[in-house]
Protein backbone atom coordinates (compact mmCIF):
# COMPACT_ATOMS: atom_id res chain seq x y z
CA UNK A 1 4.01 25.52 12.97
CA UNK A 2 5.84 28.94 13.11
CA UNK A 3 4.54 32.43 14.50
CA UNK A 4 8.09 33.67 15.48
CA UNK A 5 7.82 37.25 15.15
CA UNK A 6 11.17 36.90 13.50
CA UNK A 7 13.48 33.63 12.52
CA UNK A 8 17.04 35.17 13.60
CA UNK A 9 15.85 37.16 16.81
CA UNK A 10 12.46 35.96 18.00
CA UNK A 11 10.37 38.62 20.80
CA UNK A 12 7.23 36.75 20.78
CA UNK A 13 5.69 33.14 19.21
CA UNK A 14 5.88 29.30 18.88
CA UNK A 15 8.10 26.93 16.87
CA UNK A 16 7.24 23.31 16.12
CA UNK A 17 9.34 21.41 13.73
CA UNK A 18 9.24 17.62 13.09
CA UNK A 19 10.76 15.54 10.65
CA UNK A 20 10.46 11.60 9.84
CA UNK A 21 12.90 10.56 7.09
CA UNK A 22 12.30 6.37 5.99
CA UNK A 23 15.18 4.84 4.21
CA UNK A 24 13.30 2.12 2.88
CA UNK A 25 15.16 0.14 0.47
CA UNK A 26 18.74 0.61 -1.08
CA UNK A 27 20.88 -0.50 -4.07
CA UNK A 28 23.35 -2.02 -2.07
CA UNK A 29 24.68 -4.85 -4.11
CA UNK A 30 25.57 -6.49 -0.79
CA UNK A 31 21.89 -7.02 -0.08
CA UNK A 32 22.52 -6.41 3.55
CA UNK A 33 20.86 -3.37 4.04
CA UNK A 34 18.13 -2.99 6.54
CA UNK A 35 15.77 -0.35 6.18
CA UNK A 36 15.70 2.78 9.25
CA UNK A 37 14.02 6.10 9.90
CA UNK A 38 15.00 8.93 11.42
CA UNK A 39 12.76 11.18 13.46
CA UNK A 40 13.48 14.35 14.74
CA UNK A 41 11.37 16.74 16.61
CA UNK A 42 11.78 21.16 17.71
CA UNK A 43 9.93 22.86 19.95
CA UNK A 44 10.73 26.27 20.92
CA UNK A 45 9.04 29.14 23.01
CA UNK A 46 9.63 33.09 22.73
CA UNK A 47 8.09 35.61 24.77
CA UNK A 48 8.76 39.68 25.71
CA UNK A 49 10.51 40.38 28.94
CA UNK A 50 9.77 43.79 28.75
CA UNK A 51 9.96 46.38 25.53
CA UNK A 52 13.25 45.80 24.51
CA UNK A 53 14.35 42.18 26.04
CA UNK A 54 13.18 38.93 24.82
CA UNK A 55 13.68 35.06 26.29
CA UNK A 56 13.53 32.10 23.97
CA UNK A 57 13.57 28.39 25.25
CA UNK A 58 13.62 25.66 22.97
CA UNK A 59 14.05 21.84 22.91
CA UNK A 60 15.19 19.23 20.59
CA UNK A 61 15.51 16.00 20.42
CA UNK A 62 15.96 13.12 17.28
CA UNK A 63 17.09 9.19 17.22
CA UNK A 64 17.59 7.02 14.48
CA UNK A 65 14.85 4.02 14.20
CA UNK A 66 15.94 0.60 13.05
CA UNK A 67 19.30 0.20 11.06
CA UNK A 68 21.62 1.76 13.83
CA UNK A 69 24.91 -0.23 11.92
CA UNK A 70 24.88 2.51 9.38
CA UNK A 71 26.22 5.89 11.03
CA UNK A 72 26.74 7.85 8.05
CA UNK A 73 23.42 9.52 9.17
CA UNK A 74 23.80 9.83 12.40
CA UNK A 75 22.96 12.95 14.34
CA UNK A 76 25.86 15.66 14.57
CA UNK A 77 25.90 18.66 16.76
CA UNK A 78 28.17 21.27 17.02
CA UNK A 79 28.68 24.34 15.85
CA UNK A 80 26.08 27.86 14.83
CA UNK A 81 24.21 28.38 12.14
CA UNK A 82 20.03 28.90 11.78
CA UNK A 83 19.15 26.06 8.95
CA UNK A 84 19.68 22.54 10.00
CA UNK A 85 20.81 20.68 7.19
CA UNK A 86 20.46 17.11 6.69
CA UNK A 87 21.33 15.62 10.78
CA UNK A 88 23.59 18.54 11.60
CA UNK A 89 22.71 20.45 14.95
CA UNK A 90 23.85 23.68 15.98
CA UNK A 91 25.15 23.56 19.54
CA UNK A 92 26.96 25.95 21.19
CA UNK A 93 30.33 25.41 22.72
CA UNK A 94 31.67 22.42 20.51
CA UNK A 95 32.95 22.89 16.84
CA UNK A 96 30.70 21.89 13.64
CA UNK A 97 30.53 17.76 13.79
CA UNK A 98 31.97 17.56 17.28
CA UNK A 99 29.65 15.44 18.64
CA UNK A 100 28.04 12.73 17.14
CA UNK A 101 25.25 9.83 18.13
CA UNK A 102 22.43 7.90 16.38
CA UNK A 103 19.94 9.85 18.84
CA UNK A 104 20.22 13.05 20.87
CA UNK A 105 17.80 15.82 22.96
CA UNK A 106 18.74 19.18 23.45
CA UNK A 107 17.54 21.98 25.74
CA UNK A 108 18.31 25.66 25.14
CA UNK A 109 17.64 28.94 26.72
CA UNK A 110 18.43 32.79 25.35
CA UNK A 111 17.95 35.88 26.39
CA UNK A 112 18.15 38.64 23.49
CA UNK A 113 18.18 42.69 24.11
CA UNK A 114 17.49 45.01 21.28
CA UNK A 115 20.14 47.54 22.66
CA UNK A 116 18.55 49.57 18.87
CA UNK A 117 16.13 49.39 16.54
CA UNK A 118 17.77 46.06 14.28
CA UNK A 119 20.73 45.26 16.88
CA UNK A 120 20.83 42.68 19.47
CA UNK A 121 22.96 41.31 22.25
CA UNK A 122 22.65 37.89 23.43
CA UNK A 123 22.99 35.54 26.02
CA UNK A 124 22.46 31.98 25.35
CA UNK A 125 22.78 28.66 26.99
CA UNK A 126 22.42 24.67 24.94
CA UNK A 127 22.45 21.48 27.22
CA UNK A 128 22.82 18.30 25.36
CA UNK A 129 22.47 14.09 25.65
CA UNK A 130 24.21 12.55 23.02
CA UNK A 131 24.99 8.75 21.89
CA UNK A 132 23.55 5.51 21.01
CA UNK A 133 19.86 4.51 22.28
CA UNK A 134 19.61 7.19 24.27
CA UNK A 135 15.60 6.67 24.15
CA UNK A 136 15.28 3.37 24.58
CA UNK A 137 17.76 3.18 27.92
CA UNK A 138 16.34 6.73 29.63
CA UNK A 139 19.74 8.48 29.52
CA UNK A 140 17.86 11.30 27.58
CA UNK A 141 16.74 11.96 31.32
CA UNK A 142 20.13 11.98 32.85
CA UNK A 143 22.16 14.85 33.86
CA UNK A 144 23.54 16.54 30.39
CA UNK A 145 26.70 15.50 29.25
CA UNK A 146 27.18 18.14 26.91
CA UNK A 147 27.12 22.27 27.68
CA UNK A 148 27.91 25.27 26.19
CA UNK A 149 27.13 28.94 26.65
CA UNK A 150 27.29 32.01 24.12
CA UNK A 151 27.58 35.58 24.14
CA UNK A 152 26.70 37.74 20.82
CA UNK A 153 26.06 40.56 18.96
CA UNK A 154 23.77 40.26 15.97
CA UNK A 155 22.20 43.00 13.08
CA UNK A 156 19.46 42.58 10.44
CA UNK A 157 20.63 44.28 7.48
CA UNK A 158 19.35 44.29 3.93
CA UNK A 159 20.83 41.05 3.31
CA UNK A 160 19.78 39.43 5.92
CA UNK A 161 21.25 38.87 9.64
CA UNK A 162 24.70 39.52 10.66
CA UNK A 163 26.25 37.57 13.62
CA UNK A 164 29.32 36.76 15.54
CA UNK A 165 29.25 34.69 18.96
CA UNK A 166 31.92 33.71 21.18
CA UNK A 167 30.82 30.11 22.55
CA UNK A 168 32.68 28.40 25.33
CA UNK A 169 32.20 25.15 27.02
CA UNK A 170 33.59 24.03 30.41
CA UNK A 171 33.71 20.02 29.76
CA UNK A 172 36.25 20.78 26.54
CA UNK A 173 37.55 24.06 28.34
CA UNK A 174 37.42 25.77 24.67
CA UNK A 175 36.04 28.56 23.03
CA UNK A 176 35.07 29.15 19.58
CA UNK A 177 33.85 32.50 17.55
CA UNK A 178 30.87 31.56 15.11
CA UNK A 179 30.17 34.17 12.27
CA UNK A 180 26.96 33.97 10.00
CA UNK A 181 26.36 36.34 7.42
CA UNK A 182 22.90 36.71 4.85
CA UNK A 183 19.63 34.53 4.83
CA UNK A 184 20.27 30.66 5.17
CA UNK A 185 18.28 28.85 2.66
């Protein structure tokens, strides 16, 4: 379910996004593979703060079911970019594949000002929980082990959005400059 009012700069709508991938069987001539799934949900939240300012709040969280030996498809988060492909999360703060865990929730908040008409500041903030059974033990509830905050400047041109953010996160003490340019597909 999607009624953003726009994918790369959201004013107004909701976002619901979930995902169960089964790895049944394989052709591992070992014959010691166990079957898994991995389920992944997103939920996110945008709403006007006034004609030009926008806040968007979104969560998400996924764990691997079953088979957790096999951690070439586990969950990793790091990095920007608008398409999650395969288990890679965008997280601010941390470089692409920095983190890594079989499950993982994520909380997010952003505040976006068109400062004109098709060019936007923002301000954004991702908390994270990352690691093995996070679920099943409740650490998913614990204070977040993972943070990182953004600042940005993005423009929706003909081909698509342009976008640069400098992301820093205190537990690394780093900083990193993302850059995304066209539609992701």
């Amino acid at each position: 379910l999607d009624t953003y009012d726009n994918k790369y700069f959201p004013k107004q709508g909701f976002l619901f996004e979930g995902d169960i991938h089964s790895y049944l069987l394989s052709s591992d001539f070992t014959n010691k593979f166990n079957g898994f799934s991995i389920a992944n949900a997103k939920l996110g939240y945008a709403t006007p703060m006034g004609d030009k300012l926008a806040l968007n709040v979104g969560m998400e969280a996924g764990t691997k079911i079953g088979n957790t030996a096999l951690n070439s498809l586990d969950f990793l988060i790091g990095g920007f970019g608008a398409k999650t492909i395969n288990n890679f999360i965008p997280f601010y703060g941390y470089n692409f594949f920095e983190i890594s865990g079989q499950s993982f929730a994520k909380a997010m908040i952003s505040l976006d000002y068109e400062i004109f008409k098709r060019n936007h500041l923002n301000l954004a903030a991702n908390f994270a929980n990352a690691g093995n059974k996070l679920f099943s033990t409740g650490r998913w509830f614990e204070d977040p082990e993972f943070s990182g905050y953004a600042f940005g400047y993005g423009m929706y041109t003909f081909a698509g959005p342009v976008q640069v953010k400098y992301s820093y996160s205190p537990e690394i003490k780093e900083s990193r400059w993302f850059f995304s340019i066209g539609f992701w597909f």
